[in-house]
Protein backbone atom coordinates (compact mmCIF):
# COMPACT_ATOMS: atom_id res chain seq x y z
CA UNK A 1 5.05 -75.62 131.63
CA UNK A 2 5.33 -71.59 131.60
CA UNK A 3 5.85 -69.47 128.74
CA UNK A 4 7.17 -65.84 128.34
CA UNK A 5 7.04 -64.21 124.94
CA UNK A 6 8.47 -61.69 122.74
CA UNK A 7 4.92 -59.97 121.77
CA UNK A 8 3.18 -57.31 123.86
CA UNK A 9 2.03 -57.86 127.40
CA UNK A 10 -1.08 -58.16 126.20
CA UNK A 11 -0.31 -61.01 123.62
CA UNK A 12 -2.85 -64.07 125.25
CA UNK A 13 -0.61 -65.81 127.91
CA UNK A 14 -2.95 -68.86 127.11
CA UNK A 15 -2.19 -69.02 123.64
CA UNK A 16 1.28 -69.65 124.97
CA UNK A 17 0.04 -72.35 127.68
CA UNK A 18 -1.64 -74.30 124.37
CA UNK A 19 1.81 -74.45 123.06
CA UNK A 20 3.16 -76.77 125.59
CA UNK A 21 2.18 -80.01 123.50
CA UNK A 22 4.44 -78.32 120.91
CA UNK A 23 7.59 -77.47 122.98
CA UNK A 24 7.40 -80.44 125.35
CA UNK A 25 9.05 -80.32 128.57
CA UNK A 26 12.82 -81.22 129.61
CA UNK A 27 14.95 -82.36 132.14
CA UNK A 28 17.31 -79.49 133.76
CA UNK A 29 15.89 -76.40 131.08
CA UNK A 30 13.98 -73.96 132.51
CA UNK A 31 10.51 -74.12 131.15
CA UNK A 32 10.46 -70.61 129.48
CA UNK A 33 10.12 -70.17 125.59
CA UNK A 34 9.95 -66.81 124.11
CA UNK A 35 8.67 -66.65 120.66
CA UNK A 36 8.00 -64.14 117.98
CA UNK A 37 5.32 -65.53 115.58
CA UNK A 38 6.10 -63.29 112.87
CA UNK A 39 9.53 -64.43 112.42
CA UNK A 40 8.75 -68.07 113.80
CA UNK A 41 11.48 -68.13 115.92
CA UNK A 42 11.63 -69.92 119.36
CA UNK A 43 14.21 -69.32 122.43
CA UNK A 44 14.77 -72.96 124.57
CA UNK A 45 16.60 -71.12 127.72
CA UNK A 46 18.62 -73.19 130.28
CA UNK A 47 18.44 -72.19 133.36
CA UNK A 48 21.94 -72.14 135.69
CA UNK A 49 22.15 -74.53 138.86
CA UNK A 50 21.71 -71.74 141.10
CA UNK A 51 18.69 -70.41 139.39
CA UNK A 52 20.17 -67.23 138.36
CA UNK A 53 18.66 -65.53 135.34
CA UNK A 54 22.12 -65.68 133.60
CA UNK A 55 20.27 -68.50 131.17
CA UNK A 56 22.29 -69.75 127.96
CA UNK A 57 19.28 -69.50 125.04
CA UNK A 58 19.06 -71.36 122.40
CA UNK A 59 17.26 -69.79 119.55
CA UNK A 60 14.91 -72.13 117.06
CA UNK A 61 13.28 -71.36 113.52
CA UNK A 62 10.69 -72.88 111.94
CA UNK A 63 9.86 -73.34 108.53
CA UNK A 64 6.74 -74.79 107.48
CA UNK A 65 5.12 -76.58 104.11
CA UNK A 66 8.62 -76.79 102.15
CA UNK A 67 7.85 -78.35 99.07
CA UNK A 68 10.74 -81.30 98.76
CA UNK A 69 9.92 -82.02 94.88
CA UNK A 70 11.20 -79.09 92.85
CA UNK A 71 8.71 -76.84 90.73
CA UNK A 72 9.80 -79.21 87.20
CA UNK A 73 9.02 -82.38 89.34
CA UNK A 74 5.90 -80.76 89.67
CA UNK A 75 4.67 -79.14 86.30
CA UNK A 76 2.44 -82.07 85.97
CA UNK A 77 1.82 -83.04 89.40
CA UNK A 78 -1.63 -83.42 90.96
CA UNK A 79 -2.97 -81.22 93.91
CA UNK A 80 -2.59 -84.15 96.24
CA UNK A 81 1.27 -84.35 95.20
CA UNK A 82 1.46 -80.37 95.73
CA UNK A 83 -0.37 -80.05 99.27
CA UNK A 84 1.13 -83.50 100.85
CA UNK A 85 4.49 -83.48 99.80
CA UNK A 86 5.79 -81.23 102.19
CA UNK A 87 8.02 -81.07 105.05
CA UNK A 88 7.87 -78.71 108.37
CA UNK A 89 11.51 -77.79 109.55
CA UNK A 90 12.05 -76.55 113.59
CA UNK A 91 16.16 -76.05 113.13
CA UNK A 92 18.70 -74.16 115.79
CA UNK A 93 19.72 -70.79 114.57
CA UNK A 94 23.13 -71.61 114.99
CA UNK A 95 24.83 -73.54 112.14
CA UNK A 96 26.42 -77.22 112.02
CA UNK A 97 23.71 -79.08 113.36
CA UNK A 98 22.31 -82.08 112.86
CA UNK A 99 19.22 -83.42 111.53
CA UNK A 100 16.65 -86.05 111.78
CA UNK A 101 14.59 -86.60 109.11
CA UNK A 102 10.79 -88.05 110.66
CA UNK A 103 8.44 -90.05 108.80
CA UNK A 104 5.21 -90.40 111.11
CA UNK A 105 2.67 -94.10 110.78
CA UNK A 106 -0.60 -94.43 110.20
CA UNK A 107 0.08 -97.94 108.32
CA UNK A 108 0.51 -95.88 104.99
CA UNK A 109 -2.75 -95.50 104.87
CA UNK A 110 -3.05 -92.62 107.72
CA UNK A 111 -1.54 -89.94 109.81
CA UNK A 112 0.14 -86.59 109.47
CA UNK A 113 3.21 -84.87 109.64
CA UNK A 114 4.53 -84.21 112.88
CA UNK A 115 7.47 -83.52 114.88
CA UNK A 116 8.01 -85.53 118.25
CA UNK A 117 7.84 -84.04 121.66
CA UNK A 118 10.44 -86.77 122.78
CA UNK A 119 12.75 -85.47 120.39
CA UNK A 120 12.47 -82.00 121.67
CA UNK A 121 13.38 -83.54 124.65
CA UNK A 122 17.01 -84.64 123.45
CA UNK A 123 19.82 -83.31 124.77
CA UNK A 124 21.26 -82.23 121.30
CA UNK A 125 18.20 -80.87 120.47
CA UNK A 126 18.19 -78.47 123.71
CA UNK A 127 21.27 -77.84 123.05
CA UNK A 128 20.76 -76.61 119.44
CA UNK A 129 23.12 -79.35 117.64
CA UNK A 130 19.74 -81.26 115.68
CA UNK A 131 16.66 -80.20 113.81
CA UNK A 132 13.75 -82.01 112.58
CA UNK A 133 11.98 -82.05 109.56
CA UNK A 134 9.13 -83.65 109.64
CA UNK A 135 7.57 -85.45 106.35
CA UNK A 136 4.44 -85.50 104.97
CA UNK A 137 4.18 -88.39 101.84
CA UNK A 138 1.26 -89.29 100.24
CA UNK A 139 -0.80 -92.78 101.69
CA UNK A 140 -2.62 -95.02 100.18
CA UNK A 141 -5.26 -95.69 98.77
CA UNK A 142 -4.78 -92.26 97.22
CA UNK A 143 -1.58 -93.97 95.33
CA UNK A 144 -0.74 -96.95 94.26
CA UNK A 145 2.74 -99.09 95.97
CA UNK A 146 5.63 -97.78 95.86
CA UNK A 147 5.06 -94.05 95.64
CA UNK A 148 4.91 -93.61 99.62
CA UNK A 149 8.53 -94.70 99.46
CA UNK A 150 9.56 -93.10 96.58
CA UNK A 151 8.55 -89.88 98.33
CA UNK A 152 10.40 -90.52 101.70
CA UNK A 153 13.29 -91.00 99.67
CA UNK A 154 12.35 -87.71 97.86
CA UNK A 155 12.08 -85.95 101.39
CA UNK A 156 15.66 -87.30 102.81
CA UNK A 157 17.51 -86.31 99.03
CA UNK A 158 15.77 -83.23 99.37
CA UNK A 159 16.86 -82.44 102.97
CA UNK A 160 20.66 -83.62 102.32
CA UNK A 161 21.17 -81.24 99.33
CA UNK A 162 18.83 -78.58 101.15
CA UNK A 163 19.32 -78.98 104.81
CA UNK A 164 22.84 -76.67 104.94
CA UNK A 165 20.47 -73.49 103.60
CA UNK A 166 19.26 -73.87 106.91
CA UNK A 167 22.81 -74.14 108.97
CA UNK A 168 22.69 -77.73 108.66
CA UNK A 169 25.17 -80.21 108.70
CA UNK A 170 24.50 -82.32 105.19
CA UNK A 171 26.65 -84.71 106.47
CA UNK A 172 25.39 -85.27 109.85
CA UNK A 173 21.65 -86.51 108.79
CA UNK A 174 19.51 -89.31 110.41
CA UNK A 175 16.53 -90.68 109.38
CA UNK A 176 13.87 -92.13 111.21
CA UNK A 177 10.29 -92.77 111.60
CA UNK A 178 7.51 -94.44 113.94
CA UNK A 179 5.80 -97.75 112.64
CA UNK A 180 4.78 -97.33 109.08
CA UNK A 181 7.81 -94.47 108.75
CA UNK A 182 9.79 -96.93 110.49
CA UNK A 183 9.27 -99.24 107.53
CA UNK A 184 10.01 -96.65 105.06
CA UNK A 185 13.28 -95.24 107.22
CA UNK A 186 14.32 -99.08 107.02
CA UNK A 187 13.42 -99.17 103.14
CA UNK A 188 15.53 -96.55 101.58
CA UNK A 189 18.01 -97.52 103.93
CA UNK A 190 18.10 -101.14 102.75
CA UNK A 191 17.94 -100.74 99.20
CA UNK A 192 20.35 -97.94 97.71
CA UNK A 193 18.24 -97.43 94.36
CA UNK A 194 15.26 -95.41 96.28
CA UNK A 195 17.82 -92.61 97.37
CA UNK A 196 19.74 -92.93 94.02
CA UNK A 197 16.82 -92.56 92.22
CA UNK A 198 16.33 -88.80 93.59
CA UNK A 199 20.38 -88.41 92.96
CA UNK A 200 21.64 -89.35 96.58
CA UNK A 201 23.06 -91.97 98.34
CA UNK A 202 22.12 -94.28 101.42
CA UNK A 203 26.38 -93.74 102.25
CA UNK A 204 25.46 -90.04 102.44
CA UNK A 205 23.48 -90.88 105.62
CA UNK A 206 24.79 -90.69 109.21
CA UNK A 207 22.36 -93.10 110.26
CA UNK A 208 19.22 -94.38 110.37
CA UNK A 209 16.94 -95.28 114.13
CA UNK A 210 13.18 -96.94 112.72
CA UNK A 211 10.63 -97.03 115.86
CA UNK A 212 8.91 -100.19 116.09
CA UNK A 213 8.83 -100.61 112.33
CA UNK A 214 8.16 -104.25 110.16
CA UNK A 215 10.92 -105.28 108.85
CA UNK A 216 9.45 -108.52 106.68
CA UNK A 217 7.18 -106.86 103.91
CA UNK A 218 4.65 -104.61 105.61
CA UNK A 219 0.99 -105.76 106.07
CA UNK A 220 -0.49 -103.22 103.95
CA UNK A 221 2.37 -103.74 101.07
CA UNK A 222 1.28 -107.60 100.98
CA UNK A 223 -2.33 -106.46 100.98
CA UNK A 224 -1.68 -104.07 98.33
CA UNK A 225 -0.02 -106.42 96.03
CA UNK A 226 -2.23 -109.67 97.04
CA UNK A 227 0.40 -111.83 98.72
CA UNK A 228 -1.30 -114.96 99.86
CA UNK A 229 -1.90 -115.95 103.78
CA UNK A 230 -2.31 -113.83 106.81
CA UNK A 231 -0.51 -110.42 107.53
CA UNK A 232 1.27 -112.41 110.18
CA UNK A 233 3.21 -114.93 107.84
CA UNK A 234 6.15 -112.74 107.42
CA UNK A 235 7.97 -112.15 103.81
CA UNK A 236 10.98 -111.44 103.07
CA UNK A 237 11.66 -109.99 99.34
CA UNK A 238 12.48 -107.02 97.79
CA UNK A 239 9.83 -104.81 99.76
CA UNK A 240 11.15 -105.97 102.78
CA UNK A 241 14.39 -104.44 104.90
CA UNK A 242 15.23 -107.72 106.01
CA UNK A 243 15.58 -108.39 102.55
CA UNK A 244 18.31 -106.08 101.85
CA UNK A 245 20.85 -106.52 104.30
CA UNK A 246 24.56 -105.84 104.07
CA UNK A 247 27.76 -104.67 105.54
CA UNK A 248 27.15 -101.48 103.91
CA UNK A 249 24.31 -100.88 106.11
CA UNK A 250 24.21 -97.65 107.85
CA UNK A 251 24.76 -96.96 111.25
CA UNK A 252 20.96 -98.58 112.53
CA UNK A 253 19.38 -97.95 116.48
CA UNK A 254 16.44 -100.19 116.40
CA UNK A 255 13.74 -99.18 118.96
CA UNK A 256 10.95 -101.26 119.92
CA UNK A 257 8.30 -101.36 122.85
CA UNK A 258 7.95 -104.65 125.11
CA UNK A 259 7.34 -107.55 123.33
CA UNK A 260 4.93 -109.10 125.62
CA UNK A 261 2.22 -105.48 124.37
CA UNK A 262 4.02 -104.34 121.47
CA UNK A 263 2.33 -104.85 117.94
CA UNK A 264 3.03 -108.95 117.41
CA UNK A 265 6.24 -110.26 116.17
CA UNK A 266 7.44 -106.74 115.70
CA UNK A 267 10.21 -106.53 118.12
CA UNK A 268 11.45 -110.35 117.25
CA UNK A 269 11.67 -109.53 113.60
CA UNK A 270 13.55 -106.16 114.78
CA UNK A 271 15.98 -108.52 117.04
CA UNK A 272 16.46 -110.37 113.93
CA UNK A 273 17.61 -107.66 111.75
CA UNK A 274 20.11 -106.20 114.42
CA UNK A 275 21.56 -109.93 114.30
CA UNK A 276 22.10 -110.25 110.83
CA UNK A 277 23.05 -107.08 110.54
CA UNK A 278 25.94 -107.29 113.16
CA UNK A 279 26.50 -110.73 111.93
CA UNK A 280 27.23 -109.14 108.35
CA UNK A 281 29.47 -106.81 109.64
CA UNK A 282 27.53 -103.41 109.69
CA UNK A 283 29.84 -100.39 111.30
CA UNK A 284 26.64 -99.50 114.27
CA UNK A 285 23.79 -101.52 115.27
CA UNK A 286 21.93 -101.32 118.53
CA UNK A 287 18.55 -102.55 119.84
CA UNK A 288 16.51 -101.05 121.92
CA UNK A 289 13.66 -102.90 123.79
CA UNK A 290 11.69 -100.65 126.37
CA UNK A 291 9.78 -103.05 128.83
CA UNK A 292 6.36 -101.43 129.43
CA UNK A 293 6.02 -99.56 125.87
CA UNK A 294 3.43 -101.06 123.47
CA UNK A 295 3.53 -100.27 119.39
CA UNK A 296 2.63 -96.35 120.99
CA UNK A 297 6.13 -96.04 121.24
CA UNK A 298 6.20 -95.29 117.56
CA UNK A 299 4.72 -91.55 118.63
CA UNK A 300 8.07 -90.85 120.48
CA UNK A 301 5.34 -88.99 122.87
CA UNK A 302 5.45 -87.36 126.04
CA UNK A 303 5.74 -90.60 127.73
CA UNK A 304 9.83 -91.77 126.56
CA UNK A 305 11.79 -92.08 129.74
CA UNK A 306 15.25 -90.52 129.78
CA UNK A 307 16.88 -93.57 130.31
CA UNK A 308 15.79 -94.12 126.22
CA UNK A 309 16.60 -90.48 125.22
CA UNK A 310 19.82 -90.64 126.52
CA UNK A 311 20.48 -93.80 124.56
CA UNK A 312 19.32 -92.01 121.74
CA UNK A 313 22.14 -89.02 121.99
CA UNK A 314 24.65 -91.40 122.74
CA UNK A 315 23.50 -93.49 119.38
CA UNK A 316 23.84 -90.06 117.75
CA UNK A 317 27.36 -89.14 118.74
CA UNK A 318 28.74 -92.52 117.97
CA UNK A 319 27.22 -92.66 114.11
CA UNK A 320 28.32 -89.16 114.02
CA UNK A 321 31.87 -90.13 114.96
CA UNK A 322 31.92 -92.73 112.65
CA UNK A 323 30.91 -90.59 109.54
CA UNK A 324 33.69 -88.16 110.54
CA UNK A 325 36.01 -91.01 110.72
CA UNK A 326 34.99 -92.20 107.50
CA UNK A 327 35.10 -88.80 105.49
């Protein structure tokens, strides 16, 4: 992938190469970026179908290490609370878009936050109709059960009350989240008192896509509060989504790797919740299986075929069609 920039010709071209993992690459946009690191803004140009240079940019911000609990949440916060609960926005400079909230895995125990390169890859991304924010919450063992949820809710209030300072839409915003943030996207989506405890509302939420997330009570969860018997004899209770299903749900894309190399059980317990949850009457529900994808699908890497990010945009217009229906 080639990048131009905005700095002087003698600004390193090879810093820019390094950025490729960033930017990702996508299908039918021109693989130029230019970038001004002092302002931290990004230009995604589309190239025409004739190649001419006459290329439609889209222009990209980033802001980085937002704190999502306000400075009286944290008068008596720790240092961990202060450095990890933070989120990393990459937003359009153009207002009304979209957002996706991300919560990354690491079985709550692990992992970073991050934004995906296969959601840089989305057409409404290119575009410049969605922005990311990517979450950072604090893992175990540093805290105790439930605090990693309590902060993902934290992040997705924060980012609906917050998210139009940036040009967002605050009623146009997904959440989602690979494995471990897959469980937590399905969490405070299944049980409204984890958004209405930061003052928000799972109806405020256009919809909600977990990636290969547990649905019964996650491993570490039962491990954490000494549930009997082996991580694979699935629960379902209170700390599990499939324990708080209803018509009410919101709009839900489930997305799962191939069962026959995915993490076990996970995509049968996911085919089970998109069941019930049609069966209940929820407004959107789709499944996604992806035959070849283990659990690494949860990265939303470099390796999503188009065929997947298309269903993805097309899940996004149709929840977004149905919140504007329903306002």
């Amino acid at each position: 992938m080639r990048f131009l920039t905005k700095k002087t010709k003698t600004a390193a071209l090879g810093a820019a190469l390094a950025s490729v993992a960033f930017f990702g690459g996508w299908e039918n946009f021109d693989d130029r970026v230019n970038f001004d690191d002092s302002l931290k803004t990004y230009v995604f140009a589309q190239e025409s179908e004739n190649g001419a240079d006459n290329r439609a940019a889209v222009e990209f911000a980033e802001a980085k290490g937002v704190s999502y609990y306000s400075s009286e949440n944290l008068k008596d916060a720790d240092d961990y609370q202060k450095s990890q609960c933070r989120v990393d926005i990459l937003y359009p400079k153009k207002p009304g878009f979209a957002t996706i909230v991300w919560f990354h895995g690491g079985g709550l125990t692990g992992g970073g936050k991050c934004v995906p390169s296969a959601f840089k890859r989305l057409k409404s991304f290119q575009e410049g109709r969605l922005a990311i924010v990517a979450v950072g919450y604090r893992l175990s063992p540093k805290v105790p059960f439930p605090v990693f949820i309590e902060d993902a809710a934290a992040a997705t209030a924060w980012t609906l009350r917050n998210i139009g300072e940036y040009g967002g839409d605050p009623n146009a915003v997904f959440v989602s989240g690979g494995s471990a943030g897959g469980y937590l996207t399905a969490m405070i989506g299944a049980y409204p008192k984890w958004l209405n405890a930061r003052g928000a509302d799972r109806s405020e939420l256009a919809g909600l896509l977990p990636v290969s997330g547990q649905m019964t009570t996650h491993f570490h969860v039962k491990e954490l509060l000494k549930y009997p018997g082996d991580q694979y004899n699935p629960v379902i209770d209170a700390n599990a989504p499939l324990g708080g299903l209803s018509k009410d749900f919101p709009p839900t894309m489930l997305i799962l790797g191939d069962r026959k190399i995915e993490w076990k059980c996970r995509v049968e317990e996911n085919e089970l919740m998109a069941a019930s949850l049609k069966a209940l009457g929820a407004p959107l529900v789709e499944f996604s299986e992806n035959a070849g994808f283990t659990h690494g699908i949860s990265g939303m890497g470099d390796d999503i075929k188009p065929e997947l990010l298309a269903e993805i945009d097309a899940f996004l217009e149709k929840a977004l069609a149905l919140k504007k229906s329903a306002m």
